[in-house]
Structures are given as structure tokens and as C-alpha cells.
C-alpha atoms as a PDB file:
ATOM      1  CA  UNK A   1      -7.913  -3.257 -10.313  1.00  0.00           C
ATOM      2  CA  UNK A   2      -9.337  -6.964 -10.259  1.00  0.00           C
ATOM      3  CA  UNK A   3     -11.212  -8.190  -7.190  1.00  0.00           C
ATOM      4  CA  UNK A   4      -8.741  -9.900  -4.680  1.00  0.00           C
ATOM      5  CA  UNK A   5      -9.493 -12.507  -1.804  1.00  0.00           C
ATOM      6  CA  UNK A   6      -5.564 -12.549   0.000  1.00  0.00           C
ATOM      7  CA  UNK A   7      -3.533  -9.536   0.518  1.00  0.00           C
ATOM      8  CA  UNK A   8      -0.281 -10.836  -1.168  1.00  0.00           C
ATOM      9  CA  UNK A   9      -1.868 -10.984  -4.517  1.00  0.00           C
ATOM     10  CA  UNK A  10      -2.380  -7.663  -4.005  1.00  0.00           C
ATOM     11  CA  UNK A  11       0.941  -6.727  -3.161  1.00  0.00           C
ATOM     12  CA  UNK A  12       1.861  -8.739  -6.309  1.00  0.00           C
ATOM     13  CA  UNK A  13      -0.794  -7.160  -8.124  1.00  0.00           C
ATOM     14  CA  UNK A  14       1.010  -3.518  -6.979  1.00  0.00           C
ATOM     15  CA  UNK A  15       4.344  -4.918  -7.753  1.00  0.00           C
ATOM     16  CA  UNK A  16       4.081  -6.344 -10.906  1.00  0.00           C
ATOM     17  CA  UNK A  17       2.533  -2.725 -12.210  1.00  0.00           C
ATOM     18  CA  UNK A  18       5.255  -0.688 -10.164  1.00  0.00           C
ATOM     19  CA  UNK A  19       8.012  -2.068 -12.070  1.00  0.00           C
ATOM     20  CA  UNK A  20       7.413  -0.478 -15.228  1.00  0.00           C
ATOM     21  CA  UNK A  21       6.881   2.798 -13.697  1.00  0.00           C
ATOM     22  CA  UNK A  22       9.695   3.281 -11.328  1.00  0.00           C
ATOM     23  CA  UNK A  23      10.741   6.122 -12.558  1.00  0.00           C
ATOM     24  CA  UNK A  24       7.398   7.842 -12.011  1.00  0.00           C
ATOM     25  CA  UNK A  25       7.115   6.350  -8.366  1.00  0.00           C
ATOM     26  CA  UNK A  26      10.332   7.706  -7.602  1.00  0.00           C
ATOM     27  CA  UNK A  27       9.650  11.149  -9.030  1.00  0.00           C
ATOM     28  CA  UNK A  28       6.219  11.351  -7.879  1.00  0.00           C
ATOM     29  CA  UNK A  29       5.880   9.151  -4.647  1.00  0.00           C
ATOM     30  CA  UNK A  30       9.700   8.993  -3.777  1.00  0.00           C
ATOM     31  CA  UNK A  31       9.231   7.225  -0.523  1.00  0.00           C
ATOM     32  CA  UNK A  32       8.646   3.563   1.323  1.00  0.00           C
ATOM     33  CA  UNK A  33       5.397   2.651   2.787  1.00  0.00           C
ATOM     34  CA  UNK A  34       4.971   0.028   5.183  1.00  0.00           C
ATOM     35  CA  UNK A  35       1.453  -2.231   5.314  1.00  0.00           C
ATOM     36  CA  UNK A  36       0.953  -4.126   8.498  1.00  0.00           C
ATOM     37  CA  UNK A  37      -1.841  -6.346   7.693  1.00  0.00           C
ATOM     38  CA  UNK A  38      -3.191  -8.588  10.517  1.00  0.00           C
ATOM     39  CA  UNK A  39      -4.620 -11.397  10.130  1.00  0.00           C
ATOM     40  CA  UNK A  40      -4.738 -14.548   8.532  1.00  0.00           C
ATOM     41  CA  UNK A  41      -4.646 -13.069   4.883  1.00  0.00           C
ATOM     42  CA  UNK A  42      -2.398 -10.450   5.848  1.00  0.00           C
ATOM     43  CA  UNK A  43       1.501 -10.064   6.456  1.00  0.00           C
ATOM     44  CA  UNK A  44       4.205  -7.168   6.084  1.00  0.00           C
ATOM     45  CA  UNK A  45       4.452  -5.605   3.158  1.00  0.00           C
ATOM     46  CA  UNK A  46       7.035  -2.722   2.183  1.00  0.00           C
ATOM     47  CA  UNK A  47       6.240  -0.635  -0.709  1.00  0.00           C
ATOM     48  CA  UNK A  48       9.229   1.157  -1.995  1.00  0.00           C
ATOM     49  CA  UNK A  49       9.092   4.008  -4.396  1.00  0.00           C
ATOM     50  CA  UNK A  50      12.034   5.668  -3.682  1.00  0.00           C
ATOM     51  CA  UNK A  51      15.226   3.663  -4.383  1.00  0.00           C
ATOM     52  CA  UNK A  52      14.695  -0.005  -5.195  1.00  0.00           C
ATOM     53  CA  UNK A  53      11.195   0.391  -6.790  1.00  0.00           C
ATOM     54  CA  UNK A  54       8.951  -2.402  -5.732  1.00  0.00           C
ATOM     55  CA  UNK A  55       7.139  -4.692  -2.991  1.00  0.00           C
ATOM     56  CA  UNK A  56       8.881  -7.298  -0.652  1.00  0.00           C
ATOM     57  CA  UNK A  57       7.304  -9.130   2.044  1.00  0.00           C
ATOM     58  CA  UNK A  58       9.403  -7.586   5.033  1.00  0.00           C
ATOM     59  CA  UNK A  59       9.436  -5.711   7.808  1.00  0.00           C
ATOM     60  CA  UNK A  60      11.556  -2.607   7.815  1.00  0.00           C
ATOM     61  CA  UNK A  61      12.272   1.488   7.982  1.00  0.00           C
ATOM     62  CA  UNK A  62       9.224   3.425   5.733  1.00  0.00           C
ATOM     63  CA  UNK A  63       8.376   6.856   5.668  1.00  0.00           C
ATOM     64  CA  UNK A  64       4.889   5.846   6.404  1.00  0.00           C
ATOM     65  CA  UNK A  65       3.382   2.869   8.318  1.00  0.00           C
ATOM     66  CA  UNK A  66      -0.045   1.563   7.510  1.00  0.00           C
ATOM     67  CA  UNK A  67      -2.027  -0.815   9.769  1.00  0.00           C
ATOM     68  CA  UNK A  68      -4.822  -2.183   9.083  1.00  0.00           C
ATOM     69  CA  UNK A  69      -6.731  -5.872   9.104  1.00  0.00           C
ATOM     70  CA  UNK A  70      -6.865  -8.111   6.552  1.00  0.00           C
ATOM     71  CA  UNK A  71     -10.622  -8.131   6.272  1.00  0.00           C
ATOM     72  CA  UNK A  72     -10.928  -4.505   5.858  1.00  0.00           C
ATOM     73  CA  UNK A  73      -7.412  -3.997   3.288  1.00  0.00           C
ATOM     74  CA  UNK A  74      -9.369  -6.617   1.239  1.00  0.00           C
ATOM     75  CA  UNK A  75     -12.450  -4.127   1.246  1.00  0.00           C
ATOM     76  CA  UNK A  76     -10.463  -1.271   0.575  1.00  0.00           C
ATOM     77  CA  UNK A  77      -9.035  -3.018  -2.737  1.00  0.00           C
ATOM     78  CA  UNK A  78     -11.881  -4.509  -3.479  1.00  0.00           C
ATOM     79  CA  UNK A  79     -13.975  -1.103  -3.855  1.00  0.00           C
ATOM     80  CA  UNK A  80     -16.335  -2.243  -1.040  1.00  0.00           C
ATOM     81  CA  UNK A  81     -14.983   0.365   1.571  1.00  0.00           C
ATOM     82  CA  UNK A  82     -13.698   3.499   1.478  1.00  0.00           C
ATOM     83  CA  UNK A  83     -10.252   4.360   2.558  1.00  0.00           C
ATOM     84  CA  UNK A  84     -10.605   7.459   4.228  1.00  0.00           C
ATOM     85  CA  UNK A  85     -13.668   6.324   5.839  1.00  0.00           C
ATOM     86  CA  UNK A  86     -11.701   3.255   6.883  1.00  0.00           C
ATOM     87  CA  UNK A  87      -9.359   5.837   8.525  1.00  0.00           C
ATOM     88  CA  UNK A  88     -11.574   7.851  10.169  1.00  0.00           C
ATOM     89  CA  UNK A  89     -13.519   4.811  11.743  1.00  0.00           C
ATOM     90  CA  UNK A  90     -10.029   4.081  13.372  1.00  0.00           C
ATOM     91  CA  UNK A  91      -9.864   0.342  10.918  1.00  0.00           C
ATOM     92  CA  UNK A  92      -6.982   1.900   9.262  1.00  0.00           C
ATOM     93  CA  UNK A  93      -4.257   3.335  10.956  1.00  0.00           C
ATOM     94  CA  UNK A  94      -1.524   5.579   9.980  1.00  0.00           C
ATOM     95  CA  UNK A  95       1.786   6.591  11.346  1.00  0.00           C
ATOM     96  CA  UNK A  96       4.920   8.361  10.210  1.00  0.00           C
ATOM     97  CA  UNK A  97       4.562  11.059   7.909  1.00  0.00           C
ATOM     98  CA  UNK A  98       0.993  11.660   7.367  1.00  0.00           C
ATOM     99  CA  UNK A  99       1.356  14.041   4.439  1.00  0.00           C
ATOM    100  CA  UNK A 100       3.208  11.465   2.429  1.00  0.00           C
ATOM    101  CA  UNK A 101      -0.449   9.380   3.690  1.00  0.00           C
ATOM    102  CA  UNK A 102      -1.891  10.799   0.474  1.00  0.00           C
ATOM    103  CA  UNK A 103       0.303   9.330  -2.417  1.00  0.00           C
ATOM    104  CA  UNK A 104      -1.087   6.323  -1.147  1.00  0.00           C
ATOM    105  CA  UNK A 105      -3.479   6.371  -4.071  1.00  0.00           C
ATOM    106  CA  UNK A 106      -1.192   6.676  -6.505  1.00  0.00           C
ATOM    107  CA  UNK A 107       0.688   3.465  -5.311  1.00  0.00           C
ATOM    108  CA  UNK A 108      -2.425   2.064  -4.342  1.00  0.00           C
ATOM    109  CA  UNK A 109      -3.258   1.990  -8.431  1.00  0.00           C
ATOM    110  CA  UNK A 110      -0.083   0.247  -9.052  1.00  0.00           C
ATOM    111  CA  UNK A 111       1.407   3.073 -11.279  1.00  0.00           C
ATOM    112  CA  UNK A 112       3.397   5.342  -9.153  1.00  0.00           C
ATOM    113  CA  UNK A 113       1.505   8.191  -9.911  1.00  0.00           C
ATOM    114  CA  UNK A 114       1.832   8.066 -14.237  1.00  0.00           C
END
């Protein structure tokens, strides 16, 4: 994954190698996250791998929410945090269906878990 400095070319970035695999996200993800990412690099962003593979900038019903701030997302993606240390330090949040919480990575990677 290239380095990013916003959090929509991420979602982009997640989109754009989604698309291909839809099939794959659906059979192995089969869900919608949500991202709420404050701050001034950040927005809404839903992640659907269920139905209508892809990412929109919206606000809407997900399986799983994630909340987090820009700053830290960007470290996340950026390989200069850990997730699930990002988690346990309370700077990410999670709500919803935590087991679904784990094929995060897979969507995270862009590929819906191929």
C-alpha cells in the first residue's frame, strides 16, 4: 500500500482495488463497514462488501462502525501505528459487530480477502 497524507485517497486507494475483487469481498467479507474519521483529513466513509461492492463518501447502516481520527487512520495506513494497538489505546474505536472487526484487514488491503 503507498504512503498516504488525506484519508480519501485512501478510500480511493481501497476502492479502486475492491472493484476487481467483488466477488471475493462478498464471499469472504460479505458486509458494510462504516469509517468515521474526524478531522480535517477525515470524513465518512462506507465500505461495502456485501451487495454493491465498493466505497462512497456517506453516512449510512454498516455492520460495523469504525471511529477513529484522521491523524491516527493516516498512521494506521501508513504502517507507522499499529491497529490493534490503536484499539486498545482507545484511538480507534469500534462498534457493531465486533467479530466482523477482524475482516478489516482484508478490506483494509484493498482485495476483499483474495
Amino acid at each position: 500500500m503507498p504512503k498516504f497524507d488525506n484519508c480519501k485517497d485512501i478510500f480511493a486507494f481501497i476502492g479502486k482495488n475492491l472493484a476487481p475483487n467483488a466477488e471475493a469481498a462478498k464471499a469472504n467479507v460479505g458486509g458494510i463497514f462504516k469509517f468515521v474519521v474526524t478531522g480535517a483529513k477525515g470524513g465518512t466513509f462506507l465500505v461495502n462488501c456485501k451487495d454493491n461492492v465498493g466505497v462512497t463518501e456517506a453516512d449510512g447502516d454498516a455492520d460495523c462502525t469504525i471511529t477513529v481520527d484522521d491523524e491516527t487512520f493516516l498512521a494506521i495506513n501508513n504502517r507507522e501505528m499499529d491497529g490493534q494497538m490503536a484499539f486498545m489505546s482507545g484511538k480507534l474505536m469500534v462498534s457493531g459487530d465486533m467479530s466482523f472487526a477482524f475482516k478489516l484487514g482484508q478490506v483494509l488491503g484493498g482485495g476483499g480477502g483474495n
